[in-house]
N, C-alpha and C. Protein backbone atom coordinates (compact mmCIF):
# COMPACT_ATOMS: atom_id res chain seq x y z
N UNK A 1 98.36 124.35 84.96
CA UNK A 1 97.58 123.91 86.11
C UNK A 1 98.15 124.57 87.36
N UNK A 2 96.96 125.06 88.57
CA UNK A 2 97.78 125.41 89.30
C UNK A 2 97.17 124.70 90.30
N UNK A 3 98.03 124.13 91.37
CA UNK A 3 98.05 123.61 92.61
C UNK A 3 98.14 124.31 94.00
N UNK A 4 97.07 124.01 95.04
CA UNK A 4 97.36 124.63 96.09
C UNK A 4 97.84 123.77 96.74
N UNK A 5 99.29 123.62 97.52
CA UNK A 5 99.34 122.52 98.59
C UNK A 5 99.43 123.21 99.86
N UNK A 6 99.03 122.26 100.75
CA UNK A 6 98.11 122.73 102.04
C UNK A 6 98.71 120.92 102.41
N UNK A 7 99.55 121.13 104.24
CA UNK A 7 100.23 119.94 104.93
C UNK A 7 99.67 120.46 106.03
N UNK A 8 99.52 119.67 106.92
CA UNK A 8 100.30 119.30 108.70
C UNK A 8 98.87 120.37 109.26
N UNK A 9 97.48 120.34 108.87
CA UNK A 9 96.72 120.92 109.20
C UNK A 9 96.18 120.69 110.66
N UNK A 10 96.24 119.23 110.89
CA UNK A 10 96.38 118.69 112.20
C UNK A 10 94.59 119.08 113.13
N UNK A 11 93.75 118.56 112.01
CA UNK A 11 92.05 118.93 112.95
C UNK A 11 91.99 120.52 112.66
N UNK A 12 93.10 121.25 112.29
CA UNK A 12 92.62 123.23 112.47
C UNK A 12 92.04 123.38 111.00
N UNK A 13 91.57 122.53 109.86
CA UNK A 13 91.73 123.22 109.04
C UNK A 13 90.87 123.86 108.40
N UNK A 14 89.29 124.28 109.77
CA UNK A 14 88.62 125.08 109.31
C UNK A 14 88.70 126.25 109.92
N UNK A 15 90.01 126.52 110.41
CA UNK A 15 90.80 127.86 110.67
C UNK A 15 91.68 128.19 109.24
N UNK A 16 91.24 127.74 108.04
CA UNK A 16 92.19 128.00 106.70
C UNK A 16 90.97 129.30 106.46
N UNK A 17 91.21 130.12 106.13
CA UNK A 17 90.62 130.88 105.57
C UNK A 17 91.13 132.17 104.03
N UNK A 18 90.23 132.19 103.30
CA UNK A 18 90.72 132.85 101.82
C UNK A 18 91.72 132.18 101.37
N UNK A 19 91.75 130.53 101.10
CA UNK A 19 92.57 130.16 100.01
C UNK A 19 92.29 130.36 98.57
N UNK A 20 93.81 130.93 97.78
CA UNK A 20 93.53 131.54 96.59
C UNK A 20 93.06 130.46 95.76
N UNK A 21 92.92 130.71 94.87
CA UNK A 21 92.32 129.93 93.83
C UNK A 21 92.76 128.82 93.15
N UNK A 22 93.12 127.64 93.22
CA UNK A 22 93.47 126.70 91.91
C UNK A 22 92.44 125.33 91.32
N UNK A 23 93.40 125.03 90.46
CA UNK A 23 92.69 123.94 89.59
C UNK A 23 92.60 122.35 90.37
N UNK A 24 93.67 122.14 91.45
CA UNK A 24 93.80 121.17 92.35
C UNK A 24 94.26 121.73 93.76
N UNK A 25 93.78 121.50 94.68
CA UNK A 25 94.06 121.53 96.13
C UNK A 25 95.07 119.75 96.23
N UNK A 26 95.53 120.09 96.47
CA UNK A 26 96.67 118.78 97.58
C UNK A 26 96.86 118.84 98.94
N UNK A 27 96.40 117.58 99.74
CA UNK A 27 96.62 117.72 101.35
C UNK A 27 97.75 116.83 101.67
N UNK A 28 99.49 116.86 102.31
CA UNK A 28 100.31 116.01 102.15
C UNK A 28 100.90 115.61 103.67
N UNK A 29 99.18 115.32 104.36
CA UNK A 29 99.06 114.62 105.33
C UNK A 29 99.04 115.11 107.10
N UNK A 30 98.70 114.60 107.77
CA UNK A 30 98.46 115.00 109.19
C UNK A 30 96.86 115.97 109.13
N UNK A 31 96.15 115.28 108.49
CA UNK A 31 94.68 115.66 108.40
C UNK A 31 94.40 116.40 110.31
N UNK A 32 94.63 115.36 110.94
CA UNK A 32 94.22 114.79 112.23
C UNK A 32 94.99 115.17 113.16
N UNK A 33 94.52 115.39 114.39
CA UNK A 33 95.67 115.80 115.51
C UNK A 33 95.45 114.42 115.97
N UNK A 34 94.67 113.80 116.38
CA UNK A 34 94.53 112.46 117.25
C UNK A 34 94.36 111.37 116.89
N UNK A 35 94.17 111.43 115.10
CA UNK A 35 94.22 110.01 114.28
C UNK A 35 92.86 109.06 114.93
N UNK A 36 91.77 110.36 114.63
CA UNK A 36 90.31 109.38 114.93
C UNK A 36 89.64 109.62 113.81
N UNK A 37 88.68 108.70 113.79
CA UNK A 37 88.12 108.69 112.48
C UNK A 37 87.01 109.48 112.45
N UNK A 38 86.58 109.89 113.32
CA UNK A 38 85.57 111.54 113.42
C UNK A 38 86.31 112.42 112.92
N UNK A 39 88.17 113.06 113.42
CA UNK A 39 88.80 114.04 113.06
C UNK A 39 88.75 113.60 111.04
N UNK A 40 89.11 112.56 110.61
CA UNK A 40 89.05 112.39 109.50
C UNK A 40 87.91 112.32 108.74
N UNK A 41 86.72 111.60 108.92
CA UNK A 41 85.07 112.52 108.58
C UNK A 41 85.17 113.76 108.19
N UNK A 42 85.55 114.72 109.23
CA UNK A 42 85.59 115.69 109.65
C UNK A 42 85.85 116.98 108.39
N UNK A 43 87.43 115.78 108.28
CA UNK A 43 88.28 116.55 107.27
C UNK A 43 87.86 116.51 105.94
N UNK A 44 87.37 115.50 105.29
CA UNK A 44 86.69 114.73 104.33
C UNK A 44 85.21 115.40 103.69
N UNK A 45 84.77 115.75 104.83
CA UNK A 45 83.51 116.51 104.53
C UNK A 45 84.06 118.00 104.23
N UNK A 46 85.00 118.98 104.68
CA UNK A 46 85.54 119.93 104.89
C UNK A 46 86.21 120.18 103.31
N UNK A 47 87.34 119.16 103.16
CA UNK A 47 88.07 119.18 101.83
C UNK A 47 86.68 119.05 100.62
N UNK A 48 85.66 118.03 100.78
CA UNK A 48 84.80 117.90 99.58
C UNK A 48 84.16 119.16 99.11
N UNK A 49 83.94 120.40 100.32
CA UNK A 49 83.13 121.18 100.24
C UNK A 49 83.83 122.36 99.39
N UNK A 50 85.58 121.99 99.16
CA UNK A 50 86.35 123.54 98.95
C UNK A 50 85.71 123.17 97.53
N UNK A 51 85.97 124.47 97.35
CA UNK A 51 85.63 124.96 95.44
C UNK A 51 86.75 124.65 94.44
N UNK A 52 87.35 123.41 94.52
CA UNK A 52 88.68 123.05 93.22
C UNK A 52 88.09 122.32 92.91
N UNK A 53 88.72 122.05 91.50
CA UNK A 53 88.02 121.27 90.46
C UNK A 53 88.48 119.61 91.01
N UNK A 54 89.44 119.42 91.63
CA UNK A 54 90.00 118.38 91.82
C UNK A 54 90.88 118.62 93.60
N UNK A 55 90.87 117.45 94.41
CA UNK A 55 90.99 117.40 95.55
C UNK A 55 91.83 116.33 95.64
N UNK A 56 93.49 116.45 96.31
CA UNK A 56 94.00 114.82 96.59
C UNK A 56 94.56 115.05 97.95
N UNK A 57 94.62 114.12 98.79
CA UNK A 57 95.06 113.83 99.91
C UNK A 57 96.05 112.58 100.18
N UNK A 58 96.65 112.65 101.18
CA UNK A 58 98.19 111.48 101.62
C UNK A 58 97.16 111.53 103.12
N UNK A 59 98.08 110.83 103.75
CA UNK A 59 98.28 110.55 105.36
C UNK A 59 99.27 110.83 105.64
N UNK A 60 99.71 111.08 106.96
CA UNK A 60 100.47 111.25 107.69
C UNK A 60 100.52 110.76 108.82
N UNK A 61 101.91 111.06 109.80
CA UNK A 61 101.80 110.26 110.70
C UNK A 61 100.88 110.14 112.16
N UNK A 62 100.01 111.32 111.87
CA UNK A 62 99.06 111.53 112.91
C UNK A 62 97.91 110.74 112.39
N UNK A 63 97.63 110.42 111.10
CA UNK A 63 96.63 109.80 110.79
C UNK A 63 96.46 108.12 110.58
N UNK A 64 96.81 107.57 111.75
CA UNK A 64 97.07 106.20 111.91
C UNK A 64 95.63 105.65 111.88
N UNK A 65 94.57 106.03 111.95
CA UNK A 65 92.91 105.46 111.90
C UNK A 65 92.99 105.12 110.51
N UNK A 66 93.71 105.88 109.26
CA UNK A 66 94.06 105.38 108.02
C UNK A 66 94.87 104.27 107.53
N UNK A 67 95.49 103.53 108.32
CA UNK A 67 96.78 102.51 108.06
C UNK A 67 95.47 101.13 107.61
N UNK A 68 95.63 101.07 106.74
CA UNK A 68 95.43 99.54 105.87
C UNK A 68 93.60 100.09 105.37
N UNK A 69 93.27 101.39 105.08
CA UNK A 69 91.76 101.83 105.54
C UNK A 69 91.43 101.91 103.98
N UNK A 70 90.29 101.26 103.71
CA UNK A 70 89.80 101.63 102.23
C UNK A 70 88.23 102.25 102.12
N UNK A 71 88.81 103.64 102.15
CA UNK A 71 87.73 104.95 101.62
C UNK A 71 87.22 104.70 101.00
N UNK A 72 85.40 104.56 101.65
CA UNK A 72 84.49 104.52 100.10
C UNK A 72 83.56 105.90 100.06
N UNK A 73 83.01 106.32 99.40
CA UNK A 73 82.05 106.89 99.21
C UNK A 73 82.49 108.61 98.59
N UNK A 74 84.07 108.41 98.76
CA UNK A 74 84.42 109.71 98.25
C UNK A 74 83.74 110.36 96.96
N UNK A 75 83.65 111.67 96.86
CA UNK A 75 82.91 112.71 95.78
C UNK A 75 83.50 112.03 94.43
N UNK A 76 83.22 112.24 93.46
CA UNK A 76 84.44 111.73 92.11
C UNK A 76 85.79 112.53 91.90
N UNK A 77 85.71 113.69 92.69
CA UNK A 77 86.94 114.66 92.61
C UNK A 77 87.57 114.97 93.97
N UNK A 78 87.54 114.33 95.12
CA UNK A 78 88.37 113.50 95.79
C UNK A 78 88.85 112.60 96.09
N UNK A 79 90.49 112.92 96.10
CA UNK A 79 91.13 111.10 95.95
C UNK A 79 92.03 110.81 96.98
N UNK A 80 91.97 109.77 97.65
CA UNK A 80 92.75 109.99 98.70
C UNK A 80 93.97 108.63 97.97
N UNK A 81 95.03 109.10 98.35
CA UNK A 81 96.49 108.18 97.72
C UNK A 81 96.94 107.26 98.48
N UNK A 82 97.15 106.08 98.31
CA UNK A 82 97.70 105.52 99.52
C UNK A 82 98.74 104.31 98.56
N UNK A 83 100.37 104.60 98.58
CA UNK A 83 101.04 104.24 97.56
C UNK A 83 100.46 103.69 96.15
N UNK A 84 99.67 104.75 95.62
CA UNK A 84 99.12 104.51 94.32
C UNK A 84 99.30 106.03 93.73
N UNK A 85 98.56 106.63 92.54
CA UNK A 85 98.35 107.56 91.79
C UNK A 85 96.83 107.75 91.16
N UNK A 86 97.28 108.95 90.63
CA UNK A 86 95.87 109.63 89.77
C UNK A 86 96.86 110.76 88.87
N UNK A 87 95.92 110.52 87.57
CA UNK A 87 96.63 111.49 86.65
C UNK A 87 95.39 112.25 86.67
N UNK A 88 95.50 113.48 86.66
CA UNK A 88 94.49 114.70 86.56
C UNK A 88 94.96 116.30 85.33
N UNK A 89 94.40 115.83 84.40
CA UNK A 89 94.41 116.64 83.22
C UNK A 89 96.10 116.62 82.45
N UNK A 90 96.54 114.96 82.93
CA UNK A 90 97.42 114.99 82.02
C UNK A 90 99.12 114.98 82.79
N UNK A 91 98.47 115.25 84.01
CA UNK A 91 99.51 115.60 85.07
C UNK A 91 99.25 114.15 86.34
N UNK A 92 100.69 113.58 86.19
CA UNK A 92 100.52 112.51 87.36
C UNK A 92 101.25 112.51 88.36
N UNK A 93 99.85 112.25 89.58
CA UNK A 93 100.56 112.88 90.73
C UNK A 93 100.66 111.31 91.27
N UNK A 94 100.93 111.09 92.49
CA UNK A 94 101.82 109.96 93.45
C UNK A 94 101.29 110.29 94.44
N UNK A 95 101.18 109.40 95.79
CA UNK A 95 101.24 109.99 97.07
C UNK A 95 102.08 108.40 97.59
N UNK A 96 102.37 108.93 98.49
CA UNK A 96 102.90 108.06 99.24
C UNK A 96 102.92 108.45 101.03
N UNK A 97 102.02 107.81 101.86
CA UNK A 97 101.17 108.35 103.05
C UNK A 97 102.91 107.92 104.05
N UNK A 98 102.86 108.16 105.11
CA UNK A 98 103.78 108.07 106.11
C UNK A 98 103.26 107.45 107.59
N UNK A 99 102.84 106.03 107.93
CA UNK A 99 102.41 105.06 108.81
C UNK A 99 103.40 105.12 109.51
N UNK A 100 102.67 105.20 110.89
CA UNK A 100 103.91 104.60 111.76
C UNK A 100 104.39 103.16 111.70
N UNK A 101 103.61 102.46 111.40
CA UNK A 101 103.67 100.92 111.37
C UNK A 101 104.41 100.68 109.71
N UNK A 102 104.37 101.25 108.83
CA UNK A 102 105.49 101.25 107.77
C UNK A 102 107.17 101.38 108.07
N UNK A 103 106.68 102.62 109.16
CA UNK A 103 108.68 102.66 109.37
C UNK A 103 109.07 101.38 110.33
N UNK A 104 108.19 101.34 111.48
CA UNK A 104 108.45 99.87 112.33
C UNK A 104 108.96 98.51 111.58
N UNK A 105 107.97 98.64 110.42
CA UNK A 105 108.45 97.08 109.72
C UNK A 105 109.41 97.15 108.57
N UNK A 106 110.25 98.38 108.63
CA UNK A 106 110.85 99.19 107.69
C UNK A 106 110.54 99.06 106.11
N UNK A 107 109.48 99.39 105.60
CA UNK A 107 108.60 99.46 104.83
C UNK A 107 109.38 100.31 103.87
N UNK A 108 109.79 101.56 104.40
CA UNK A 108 109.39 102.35 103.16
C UNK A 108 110.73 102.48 102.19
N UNK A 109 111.64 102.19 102.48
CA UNK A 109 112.40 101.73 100.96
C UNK A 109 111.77 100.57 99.86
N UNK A 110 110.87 99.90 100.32
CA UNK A 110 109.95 99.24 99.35
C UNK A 110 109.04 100.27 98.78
N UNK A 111 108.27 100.74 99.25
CA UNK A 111 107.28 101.68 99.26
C UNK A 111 107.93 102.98 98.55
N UNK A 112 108.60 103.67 98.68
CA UNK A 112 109.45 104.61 97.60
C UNK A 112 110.18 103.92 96.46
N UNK A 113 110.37 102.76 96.58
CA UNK A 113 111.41 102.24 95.22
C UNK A 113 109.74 102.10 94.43
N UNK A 114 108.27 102.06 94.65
CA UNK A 114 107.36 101.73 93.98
C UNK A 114 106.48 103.40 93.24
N UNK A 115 107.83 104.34 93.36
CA UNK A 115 107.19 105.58 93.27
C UNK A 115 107.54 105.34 91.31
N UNK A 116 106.52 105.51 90.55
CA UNK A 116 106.73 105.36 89.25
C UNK A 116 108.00 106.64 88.43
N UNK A 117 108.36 106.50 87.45
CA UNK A 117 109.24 106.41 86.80
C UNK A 117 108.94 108.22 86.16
N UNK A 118 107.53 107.71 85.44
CA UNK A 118 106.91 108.95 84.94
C UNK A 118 105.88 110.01 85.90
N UNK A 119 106.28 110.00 87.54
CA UNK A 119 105.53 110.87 87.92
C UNK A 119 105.71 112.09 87.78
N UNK A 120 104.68 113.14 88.11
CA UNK A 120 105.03 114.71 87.76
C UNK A 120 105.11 115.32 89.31
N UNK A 121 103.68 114.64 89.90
CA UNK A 121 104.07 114.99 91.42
C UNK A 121 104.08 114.17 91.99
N UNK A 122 105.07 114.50 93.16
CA UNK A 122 104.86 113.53 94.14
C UNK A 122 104.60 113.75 95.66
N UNK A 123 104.08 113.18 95.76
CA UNK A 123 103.23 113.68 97.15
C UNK A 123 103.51 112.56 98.50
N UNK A 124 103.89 113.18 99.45
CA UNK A 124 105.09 111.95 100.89
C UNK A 124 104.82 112.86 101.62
N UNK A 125 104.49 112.62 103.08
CA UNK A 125 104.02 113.53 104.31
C UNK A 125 105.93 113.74 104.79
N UNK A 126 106.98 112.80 104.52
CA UNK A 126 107.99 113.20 104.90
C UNK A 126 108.78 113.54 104.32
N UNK A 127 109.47 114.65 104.58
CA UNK A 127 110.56 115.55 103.40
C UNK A 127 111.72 114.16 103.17
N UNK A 128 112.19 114.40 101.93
CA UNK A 128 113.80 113.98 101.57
C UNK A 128 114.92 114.29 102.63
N UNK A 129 115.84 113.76 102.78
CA UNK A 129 116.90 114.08 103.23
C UNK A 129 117.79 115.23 102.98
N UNK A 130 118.05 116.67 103.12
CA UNK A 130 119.02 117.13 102.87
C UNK A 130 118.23 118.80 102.45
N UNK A 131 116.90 118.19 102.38
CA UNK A 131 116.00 119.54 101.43
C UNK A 131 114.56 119.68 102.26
N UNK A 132 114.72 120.91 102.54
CA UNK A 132 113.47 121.45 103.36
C UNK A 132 113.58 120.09 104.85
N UNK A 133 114.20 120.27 105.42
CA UNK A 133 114.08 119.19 106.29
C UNK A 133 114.83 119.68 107.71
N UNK A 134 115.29 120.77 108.02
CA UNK A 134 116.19 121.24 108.66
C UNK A 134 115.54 121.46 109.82
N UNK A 135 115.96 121.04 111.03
CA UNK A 135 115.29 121.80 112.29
C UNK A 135 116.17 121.42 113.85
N UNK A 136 116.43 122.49 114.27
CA UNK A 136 117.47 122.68 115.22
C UNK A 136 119.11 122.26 114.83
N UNK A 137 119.46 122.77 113.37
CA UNK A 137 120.23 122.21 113.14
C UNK A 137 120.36 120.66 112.78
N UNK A 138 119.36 119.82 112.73
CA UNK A 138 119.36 118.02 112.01
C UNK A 138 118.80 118.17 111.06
N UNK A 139 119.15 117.48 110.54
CA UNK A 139 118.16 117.38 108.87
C UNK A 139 117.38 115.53 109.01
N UNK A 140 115.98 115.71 109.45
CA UNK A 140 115.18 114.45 109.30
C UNK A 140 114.87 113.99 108.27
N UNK A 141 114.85 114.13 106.84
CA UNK A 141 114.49 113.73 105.97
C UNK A 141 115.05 112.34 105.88
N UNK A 142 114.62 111.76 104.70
CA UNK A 142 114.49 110.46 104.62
C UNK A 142 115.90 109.99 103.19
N UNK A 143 117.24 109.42 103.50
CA UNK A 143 117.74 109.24 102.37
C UNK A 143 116.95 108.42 101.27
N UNK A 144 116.31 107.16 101.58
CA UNK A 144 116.58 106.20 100.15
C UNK A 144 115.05 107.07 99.48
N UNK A 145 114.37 108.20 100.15
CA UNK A 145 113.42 108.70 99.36
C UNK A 145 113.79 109.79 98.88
N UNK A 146 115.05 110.83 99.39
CA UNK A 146 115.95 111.66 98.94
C UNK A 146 116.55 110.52 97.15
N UNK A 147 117.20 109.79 97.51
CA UNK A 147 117.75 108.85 96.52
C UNK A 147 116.72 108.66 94.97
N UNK A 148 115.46 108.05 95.35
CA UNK A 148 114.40 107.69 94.44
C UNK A 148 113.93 108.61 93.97
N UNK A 149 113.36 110.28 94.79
CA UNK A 149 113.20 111.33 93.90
C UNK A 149 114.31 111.70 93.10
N UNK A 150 115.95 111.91 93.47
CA UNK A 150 116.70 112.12 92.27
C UNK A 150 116.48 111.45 90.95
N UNK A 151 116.45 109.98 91.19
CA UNK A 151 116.22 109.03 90.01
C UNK A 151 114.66 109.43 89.24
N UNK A 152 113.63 109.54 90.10
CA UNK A 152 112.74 109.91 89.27
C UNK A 152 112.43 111.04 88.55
N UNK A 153 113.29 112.43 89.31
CA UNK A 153 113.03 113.53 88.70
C UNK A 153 111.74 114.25 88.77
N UNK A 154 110.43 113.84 89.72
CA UNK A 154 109.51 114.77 89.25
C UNK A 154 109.69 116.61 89.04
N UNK A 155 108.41 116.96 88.42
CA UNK A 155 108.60 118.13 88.32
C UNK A 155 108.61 118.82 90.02
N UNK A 156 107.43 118.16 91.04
CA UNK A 156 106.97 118.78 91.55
C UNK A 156 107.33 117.48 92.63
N UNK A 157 107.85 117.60 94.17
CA UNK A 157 107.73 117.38 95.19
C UNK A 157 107.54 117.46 96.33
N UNK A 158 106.14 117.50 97.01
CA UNK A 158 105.00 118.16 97.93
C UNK A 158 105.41 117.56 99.12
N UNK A 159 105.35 117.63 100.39
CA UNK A 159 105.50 117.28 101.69
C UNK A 159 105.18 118.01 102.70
N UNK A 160 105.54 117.57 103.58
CA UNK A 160 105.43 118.31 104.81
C UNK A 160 105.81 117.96 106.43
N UNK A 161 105.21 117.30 107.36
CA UNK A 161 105.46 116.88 108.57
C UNK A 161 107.02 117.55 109.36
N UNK A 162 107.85 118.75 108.95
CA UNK A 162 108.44 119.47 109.50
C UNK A 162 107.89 120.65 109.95
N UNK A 163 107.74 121.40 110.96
CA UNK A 163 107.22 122.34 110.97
C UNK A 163 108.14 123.60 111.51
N UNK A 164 109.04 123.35 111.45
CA UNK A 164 110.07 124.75 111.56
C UNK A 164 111.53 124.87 110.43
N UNK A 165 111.12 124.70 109.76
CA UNK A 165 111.86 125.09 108.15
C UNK A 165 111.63 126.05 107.64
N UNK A 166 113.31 127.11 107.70
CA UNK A 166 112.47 128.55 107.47
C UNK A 166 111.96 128.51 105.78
N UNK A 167 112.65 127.90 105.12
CA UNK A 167 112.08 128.08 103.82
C UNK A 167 111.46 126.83 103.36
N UNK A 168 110.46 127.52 102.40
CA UNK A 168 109.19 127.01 101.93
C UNK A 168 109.10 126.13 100.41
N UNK A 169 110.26 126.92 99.87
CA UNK A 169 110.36 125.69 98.35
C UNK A 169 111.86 125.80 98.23
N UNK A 170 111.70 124.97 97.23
CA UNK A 170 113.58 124.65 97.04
C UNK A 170 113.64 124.04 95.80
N UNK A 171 114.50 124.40 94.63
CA UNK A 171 114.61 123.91 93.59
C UNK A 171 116.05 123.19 93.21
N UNK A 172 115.96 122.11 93.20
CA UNK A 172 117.41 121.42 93.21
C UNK A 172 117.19 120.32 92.25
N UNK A 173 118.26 120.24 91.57
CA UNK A 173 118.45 119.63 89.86
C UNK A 173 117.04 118.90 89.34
N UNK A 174 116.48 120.41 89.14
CA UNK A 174 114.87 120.70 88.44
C UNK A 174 113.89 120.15 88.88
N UNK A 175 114.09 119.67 90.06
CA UNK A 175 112.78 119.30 91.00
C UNK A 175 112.42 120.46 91.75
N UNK A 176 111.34 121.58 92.08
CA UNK A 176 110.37 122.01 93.01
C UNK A 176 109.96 121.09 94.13
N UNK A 177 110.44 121.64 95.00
CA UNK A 177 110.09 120.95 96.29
C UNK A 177 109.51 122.08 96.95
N UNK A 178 108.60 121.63 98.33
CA UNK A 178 107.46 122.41 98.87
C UNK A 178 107.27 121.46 99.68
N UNK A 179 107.45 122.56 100.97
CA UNK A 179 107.13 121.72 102.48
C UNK A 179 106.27 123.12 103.11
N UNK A 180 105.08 122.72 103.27
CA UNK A 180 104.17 123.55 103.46
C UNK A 180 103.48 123.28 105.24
N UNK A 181 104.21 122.53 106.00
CA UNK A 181 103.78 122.28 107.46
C UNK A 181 104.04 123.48 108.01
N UNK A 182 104.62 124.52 107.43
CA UNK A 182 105.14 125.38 108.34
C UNK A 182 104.26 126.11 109.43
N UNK A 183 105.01 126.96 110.52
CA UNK A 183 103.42 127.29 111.58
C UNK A 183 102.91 125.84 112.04
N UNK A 184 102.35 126.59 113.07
CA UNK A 184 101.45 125.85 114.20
C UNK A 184 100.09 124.54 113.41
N UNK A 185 99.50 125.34 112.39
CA UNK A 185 98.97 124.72 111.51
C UNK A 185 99.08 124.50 110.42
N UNK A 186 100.35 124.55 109.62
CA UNK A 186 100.29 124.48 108.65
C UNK A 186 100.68 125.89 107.81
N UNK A 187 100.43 125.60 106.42
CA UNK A 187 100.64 127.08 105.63
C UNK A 187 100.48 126.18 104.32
N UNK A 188 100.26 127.25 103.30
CA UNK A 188 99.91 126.83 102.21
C UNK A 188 100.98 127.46 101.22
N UNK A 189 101.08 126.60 99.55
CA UNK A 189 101.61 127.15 98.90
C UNK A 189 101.46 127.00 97.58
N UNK A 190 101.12 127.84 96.49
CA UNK A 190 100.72 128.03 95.55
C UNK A 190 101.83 127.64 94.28
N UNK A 191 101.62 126.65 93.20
CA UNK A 191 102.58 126.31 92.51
C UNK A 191 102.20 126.36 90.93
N UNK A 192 102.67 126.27 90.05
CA UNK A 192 102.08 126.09 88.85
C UNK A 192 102.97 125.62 88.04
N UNK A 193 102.50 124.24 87.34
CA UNK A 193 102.59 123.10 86.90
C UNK A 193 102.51 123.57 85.14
């Protein structure tokens, strides 16, 4: 299977142009520059229209019009994640969205300890602690979700919401990691599963 992941598009992302080809597109949040629900329409109609067989999306922290929001009417091959999953041809992915109002009520060590056992991907708008997370010299990532991906091991861990990390994947005790915010809008990156 191959995956395109595509982060931190932020309202530009019908400035994406000639994405290569895969079997799933992944969006791992910041749809939205202003977290309105037109910018997310927007995006929704945009993502349904690409040509993959399968479409998943997170939130991020620009996309606060999403906090507690239940999407109806999506295509059958767009899914938007909101601490839940979808297995797609055998392969199970995770998302886990990034609310501002999650970190306020300090949420998300609940919310990552609920990342399953057997995922393959996992999908969090905020990097781990220590990996792809680097900028001006700090590393923002997140420990107890640094912590829970070790324990879970996926194959594949998608993110984004950094946007000046010079590098783009990172493989550390057999997890693939991929922080694809990079640039002004984003950047994409091609993986295979």
């Amino acid at each position: 299977m191959k995956i395109l992941h595509i982060s931190d598009t932020h309202g530009k992302h019908h400035q994406l142009k000639d994405l290569p080809e895969a079997d799933v597109i992944v969006h791992t949040g910041d749809i939205t520059e202003d977290g309105t629900e037109e910018e997310v329409k927007d995006f929704i109609e945009w993502f349904g229209d690409l040509p993959y067989k399968q479409k998943v999306f997170i939130a991020g922290n620009h996309d606060d019009c999403l906090y507690g929001a239940n999407i109806e009417g999506l295509p059958d091959n767009v899914h938007y994640l909101c601490n839940d999953g979808i297995t797609i041809d055998g392969i199970k992915f995770y998302g886990v969205p990034m609310f501002l109002q999650d970190d306020l009520d300090g949420n998300f060590p609940e919310l990552f300890g609920r990342i399953p056992d057997d995922t393959d991907v996992l999908l969090t708008h905020q990097p781990p602690l220590g990996i792809l997370d680097e900028q001006d010299g700090i590393n923002y990532g997140d420990y107890t979700l640094y912590k829970r991906v070790m324990d879970v091991r996926p194959k594949y861990h998608l993110f984004g919401h950094l946007h000046h990390t010079e590098k783009t994947q990172e493989v550390f005790r057999r997890v693939r990691f991929s922080n694809a915010a990079g640039g002004k809008y984003g950047r994409y990156e091609l993986l295979k599963i």
